[in-house]
C-alpha atoms as a PDB file:
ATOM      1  CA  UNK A   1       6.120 -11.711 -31.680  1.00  0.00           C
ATOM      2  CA  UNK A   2       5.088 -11.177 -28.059  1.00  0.00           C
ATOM      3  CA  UNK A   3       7.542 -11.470 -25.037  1.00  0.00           C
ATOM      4  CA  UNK A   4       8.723 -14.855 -23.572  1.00  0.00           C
ATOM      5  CA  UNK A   5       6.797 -15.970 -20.066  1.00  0.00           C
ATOM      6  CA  UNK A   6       8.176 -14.498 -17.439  1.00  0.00           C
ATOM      7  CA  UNK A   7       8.966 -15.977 -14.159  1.00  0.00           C
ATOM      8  CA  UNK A   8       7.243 -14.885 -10.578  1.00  0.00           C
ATOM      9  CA  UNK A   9      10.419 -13.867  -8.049  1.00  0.00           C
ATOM     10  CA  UNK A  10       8.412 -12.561  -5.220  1.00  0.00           C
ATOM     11  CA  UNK A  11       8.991 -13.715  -2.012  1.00  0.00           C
ATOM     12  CA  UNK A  12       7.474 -16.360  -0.894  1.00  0.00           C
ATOM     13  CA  UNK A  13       8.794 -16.204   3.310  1.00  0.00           C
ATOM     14  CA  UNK A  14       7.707 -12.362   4.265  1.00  0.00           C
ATOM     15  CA  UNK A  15       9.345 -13.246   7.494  1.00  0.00           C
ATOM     16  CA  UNK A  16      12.561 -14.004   6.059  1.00  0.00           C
ATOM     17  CA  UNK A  17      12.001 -11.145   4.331  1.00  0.00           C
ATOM     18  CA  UNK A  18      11.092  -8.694   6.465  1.00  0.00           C
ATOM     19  CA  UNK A  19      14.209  -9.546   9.036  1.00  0.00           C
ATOM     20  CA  UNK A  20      16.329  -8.170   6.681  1.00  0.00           C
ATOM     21  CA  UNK A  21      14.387  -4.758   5.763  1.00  0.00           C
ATOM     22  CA  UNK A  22      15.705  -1.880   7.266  1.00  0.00           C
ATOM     23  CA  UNK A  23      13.305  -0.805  10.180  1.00  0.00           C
ATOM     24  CA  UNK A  24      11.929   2.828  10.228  1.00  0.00           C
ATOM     25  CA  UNK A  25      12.994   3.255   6.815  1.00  0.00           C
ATOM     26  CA  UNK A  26      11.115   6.421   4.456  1.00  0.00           C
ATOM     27  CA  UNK A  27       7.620   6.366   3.449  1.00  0.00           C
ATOM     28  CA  UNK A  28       6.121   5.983  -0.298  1.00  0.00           C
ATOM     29  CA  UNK A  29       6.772   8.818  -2.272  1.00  0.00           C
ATOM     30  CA  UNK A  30       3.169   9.074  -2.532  1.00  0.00           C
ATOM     31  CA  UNK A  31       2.349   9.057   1.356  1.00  0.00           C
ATOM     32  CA  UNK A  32       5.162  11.388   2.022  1.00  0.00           C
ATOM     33  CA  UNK A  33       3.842  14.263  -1.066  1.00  0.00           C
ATOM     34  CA  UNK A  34       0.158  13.667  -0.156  1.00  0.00           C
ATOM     35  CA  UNK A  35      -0.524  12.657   3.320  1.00  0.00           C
ATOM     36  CA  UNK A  36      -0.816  16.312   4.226  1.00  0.00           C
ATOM     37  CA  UNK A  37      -4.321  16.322   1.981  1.00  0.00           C
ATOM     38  CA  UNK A  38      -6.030  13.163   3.787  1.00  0.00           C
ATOM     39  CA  UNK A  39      -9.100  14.369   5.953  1.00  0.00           C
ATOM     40  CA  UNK A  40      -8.975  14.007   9.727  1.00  0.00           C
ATOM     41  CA  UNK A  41      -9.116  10.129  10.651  1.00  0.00           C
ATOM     42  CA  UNK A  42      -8.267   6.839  10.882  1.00  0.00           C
ATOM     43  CA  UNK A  43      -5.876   5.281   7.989  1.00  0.00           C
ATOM     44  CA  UNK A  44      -6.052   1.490   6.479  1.00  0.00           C
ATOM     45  CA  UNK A  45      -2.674   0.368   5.793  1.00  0.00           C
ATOM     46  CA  UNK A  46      -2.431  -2.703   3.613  1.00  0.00           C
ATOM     47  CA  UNK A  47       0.051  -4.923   3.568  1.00  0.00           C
ATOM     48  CA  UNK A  48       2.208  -2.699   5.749  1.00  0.00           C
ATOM     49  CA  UNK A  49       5.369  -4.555   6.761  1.00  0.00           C
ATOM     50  CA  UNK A  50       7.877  -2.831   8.899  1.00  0.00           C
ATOM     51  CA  UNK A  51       4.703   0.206   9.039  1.00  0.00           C
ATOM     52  CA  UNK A  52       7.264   2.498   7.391  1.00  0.00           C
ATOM     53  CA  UNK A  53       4.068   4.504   6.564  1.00  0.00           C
ATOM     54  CA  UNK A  54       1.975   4.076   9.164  1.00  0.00           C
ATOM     55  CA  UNK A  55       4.899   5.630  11.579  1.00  0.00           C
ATOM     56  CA  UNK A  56       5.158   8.257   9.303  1.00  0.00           C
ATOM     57  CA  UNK A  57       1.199   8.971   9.307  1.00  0.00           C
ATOM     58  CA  UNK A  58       0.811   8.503  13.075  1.00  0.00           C
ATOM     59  CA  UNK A  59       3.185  11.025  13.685  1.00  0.00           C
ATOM     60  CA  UNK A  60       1.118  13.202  11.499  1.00  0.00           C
ATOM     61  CA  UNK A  61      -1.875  12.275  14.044  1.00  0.00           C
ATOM     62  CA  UNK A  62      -3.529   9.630  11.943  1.00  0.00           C
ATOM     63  CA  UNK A  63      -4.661   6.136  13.946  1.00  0.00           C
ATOM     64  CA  UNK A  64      -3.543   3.603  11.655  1.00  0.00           C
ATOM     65  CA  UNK A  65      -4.686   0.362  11.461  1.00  0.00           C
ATOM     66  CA  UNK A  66      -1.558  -1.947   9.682  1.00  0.00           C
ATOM     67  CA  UNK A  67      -3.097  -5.212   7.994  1.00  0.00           C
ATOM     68  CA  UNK A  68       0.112  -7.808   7.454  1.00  0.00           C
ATOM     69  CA  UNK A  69       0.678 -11.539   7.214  1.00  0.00           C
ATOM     70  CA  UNK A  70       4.670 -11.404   8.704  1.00  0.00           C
ATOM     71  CA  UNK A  71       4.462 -12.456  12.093  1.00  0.00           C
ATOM     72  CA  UNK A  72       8.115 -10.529  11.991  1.00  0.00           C
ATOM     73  CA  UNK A  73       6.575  -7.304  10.924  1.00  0.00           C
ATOM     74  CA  UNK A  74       3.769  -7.562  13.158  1.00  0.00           C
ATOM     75  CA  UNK A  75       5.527  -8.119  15.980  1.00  0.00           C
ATOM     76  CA  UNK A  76       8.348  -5.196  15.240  1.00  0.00           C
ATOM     77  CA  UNK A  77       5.324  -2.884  14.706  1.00  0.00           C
ATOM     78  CA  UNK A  78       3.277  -3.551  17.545  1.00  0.00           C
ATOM     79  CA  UNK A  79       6.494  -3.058  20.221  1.00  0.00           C
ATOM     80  CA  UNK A  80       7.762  -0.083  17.895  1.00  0.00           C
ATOM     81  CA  UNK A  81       4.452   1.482  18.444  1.00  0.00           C
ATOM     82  CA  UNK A  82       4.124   0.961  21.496  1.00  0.00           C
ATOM     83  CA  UNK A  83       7.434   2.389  22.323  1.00  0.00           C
ATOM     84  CA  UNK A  84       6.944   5.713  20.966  1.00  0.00           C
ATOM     85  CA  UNK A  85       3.811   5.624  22.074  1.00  0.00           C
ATOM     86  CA  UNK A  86       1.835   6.063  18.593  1.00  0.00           C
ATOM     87  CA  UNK A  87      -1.835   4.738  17.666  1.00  0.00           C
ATOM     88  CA  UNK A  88      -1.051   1.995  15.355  1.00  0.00           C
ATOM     89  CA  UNK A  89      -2.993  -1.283  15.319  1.00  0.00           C
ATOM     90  CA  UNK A  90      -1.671  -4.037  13.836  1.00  0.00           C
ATOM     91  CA  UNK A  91      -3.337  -7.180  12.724  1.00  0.00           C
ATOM     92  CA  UNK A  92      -2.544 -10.292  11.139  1.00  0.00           C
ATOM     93  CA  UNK A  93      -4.263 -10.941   7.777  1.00  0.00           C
ATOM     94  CA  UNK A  94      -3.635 -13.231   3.924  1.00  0.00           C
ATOM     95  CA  UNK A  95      -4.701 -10.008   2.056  1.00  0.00           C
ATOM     96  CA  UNK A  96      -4.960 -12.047  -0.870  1.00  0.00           C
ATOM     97  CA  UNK A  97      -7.262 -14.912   0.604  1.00  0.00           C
ATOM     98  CA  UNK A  98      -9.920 -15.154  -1.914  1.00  0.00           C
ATOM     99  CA  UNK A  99     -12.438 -12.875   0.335  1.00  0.00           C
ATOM    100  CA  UNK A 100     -10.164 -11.282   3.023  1.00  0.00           C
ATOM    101  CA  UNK A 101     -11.226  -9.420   6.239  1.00  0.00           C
ATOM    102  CA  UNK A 102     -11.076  -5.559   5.692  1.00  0.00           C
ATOM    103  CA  UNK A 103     -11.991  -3.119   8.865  1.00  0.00           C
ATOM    104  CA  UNK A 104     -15.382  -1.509   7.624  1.00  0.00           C
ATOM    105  CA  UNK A 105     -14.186   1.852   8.283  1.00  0.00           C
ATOM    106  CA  UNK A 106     -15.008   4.551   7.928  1.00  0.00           C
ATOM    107  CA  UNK A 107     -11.124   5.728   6.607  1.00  0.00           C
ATOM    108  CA  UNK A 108      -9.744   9.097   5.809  1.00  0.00           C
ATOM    109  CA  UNK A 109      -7.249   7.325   3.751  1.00  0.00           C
ATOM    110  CA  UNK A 110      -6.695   4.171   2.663  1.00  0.00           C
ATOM    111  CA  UNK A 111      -2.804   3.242   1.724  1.00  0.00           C
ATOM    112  CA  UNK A 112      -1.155   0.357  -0.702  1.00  0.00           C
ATOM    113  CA  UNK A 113       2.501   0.667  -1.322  1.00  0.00           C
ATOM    114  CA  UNK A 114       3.973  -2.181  -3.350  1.00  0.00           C
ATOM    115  CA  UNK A 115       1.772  -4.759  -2.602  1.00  0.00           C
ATOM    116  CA  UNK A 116      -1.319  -5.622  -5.436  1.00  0.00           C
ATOM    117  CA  UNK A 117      -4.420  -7.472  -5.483  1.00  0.00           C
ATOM    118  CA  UNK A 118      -6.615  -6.454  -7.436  1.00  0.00           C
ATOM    119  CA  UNK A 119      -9.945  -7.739  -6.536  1.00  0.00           C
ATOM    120  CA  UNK A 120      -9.304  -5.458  -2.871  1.00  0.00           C
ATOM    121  CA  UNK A 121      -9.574  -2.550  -5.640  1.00  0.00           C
ATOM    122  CA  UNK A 122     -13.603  -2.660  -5.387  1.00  0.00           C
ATOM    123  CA  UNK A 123     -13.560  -2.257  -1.915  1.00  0.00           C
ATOM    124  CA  UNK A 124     -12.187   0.810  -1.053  1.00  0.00           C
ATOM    125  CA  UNK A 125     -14.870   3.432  -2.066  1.00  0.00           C
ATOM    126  CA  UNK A 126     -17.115   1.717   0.627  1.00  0.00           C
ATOM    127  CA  UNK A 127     -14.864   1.702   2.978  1.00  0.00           C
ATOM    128  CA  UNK A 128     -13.651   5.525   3.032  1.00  0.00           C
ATOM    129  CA  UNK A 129     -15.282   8.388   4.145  1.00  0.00           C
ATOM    130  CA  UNK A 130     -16.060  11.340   2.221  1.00  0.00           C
ATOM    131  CA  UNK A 131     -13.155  13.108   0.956  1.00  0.00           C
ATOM    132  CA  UNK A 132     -10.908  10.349   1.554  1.00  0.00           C
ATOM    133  CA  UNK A 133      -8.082   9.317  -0.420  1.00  0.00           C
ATOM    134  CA  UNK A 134      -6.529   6.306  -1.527  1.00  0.00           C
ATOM    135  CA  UNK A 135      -2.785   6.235  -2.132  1.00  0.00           C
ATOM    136  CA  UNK A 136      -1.248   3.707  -4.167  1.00  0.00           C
ATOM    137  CA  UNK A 137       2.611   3.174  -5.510  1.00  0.00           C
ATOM    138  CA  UNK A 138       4.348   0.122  -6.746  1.00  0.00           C
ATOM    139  CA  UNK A 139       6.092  -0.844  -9.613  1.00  0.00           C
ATOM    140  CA  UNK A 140       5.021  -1.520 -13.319  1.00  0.00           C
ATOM    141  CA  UNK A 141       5.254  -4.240 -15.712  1.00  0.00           C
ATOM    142  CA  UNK A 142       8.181  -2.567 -17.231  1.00  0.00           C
ATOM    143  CA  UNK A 143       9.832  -3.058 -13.900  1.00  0.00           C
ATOM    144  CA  UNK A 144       8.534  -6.583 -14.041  1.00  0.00           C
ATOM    145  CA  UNK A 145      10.470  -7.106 -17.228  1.00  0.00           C
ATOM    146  CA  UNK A 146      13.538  -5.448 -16.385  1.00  0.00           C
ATOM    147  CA  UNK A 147      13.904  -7.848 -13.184  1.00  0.00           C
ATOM    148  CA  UNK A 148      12.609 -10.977 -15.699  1.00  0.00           C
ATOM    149  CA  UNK A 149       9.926 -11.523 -13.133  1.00  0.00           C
ATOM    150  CA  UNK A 150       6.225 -12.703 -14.193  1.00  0.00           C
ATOM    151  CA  UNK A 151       3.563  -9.328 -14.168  1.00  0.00           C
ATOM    152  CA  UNK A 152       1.006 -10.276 -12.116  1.00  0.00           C
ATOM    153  CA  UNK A 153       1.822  -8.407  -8.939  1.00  0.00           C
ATOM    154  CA  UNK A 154       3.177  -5.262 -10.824  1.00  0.00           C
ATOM    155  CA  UNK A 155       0.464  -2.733 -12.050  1.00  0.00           C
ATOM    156  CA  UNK A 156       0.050  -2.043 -16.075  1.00  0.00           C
ATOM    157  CA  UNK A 157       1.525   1.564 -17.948  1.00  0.00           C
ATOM    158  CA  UNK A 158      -1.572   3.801 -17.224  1.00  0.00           C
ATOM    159  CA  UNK A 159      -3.452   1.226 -14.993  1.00  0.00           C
ATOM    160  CA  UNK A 160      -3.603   3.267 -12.264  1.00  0.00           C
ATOM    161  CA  UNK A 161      -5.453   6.552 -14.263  1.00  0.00           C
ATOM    162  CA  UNK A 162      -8.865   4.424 -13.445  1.00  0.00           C
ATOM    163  CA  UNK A 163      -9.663   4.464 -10.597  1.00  0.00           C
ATOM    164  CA  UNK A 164     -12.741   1.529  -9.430  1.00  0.00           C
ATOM    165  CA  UNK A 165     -16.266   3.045  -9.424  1.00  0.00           C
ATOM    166  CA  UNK A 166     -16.998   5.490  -6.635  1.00  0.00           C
ATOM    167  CA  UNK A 167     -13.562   6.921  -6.454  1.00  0.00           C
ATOM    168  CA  UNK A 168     -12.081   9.602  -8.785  1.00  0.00           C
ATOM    169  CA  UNK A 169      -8.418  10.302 -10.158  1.00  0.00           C
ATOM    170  CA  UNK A 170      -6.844  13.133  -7.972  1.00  0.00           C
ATOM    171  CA  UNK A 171      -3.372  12.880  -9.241  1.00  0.00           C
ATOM    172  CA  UNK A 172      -0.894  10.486 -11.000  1.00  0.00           C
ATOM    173  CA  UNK A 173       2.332   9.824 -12.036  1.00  0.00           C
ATOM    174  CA  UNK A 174       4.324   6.666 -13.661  1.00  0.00           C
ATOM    175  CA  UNK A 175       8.098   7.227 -15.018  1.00  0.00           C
ATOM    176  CA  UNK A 176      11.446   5.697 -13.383  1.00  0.00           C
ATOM    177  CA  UNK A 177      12.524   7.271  -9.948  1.00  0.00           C
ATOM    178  CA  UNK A 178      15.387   5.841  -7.899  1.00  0.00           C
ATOM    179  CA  UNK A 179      16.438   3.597 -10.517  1.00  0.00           C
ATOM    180  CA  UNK A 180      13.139   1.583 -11.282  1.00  0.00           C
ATOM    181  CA  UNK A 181       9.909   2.179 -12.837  1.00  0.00           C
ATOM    182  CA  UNK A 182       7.047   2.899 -10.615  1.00  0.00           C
ATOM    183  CA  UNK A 183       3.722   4.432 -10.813  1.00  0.00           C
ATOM    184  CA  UNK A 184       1.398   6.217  -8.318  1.00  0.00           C
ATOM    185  CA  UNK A 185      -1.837   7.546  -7.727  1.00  0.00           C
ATOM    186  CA  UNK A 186      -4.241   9.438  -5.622  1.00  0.00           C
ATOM    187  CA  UNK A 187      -7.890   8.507  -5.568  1.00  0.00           C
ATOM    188  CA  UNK A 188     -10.756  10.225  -3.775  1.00  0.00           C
ATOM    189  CA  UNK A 189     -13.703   9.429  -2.653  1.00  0.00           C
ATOM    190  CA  UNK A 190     -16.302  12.967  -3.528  1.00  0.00           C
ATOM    191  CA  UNK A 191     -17.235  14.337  -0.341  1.00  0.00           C
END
């Protein structure tokens, strides 16, 4: 006996949503433990929102390019960054159109923080250069199930231990911090 359907409750209006984020907030765990390993260079953020880690790289010295669809975020971003006078690029994109723009990089580092589509997955080994990472965190299908919300955006128990072809596992982890199940990893490109 499997588990009832589950119902999608992601939001629909980033806009809405991101007006009521709190602005400058933390990084990902992951960025924050492993940005200090990414090679010299510019950084892909995806799906970026406020740019809570692309502040916290470009204060590291890492140009970031943000890709984001909230017009809200965007624009918060882009006058943040300019204010404190940091090299962050950000630029409106539907990361999950069925073939979406990606910069062709090279990147030291690409970065996904709770945000999943899988087919962009493929794509990163091309666009990093050697020795760069990818760094990934979001929450898993436990999560998913805990919240009664449908499993496609959350990533699988263990998912995240294979890495697409051309990039290798560099470190992992998947248990409950803060309250709520997450997982993370750290991919690499070989140099």
């Amino acid at each position: 006996m499997g588990l009832p359907p589950l119902v999608l409750t992601m939001p629909k209006d980033w806009d809405a949503h991101h007006l009521h984020q709190p602005p400058l907030s933390q990084p990902a765990a992951v960025v924050a433990a492993y940005a200090h390993l990414l090679p010299v260079g510019l950084v892909l953020d995806l799906a970026g929102g406020m740019g809570r880690n692309a502040f916290f790289l470009a204060r590291r010295g890492h140009p970031v390019i943000l890709l984001e669809r909230s017009r809200v975020a965007l624009e918060f971003v882009r006058s943040e960054a300019a204010r404190q006078r940091l090299d962050i690029w950000a630029l409106e994109t539907d990361l999950e159109a069925p073939a979406p723009d990606l910069p062709p990089g090279p990147f030291a580092g690409i970065v996904q923080s709770y945000f999943l589509h899988r087919p962009l997955l493929a794509r990163f080994a091309q666009r990093l250069g050697p020795g760069g990472l990818v760094l990934l965190e979001g929450f898993t299908t436990l999560e998913a199930q805990r919240r009664g919300s449908q499993a496609a955006h959350y990533w699988q128990p263990g998912e995240l231990l294979h890495p697409p072809a051309g990039l290798y596992l560099r470190a992992w982890a998947e248990g409950f911090l803060e309250g709520h199940h997450r997982t993370w990893a750290v991919w690499q490109k070989p140099c």
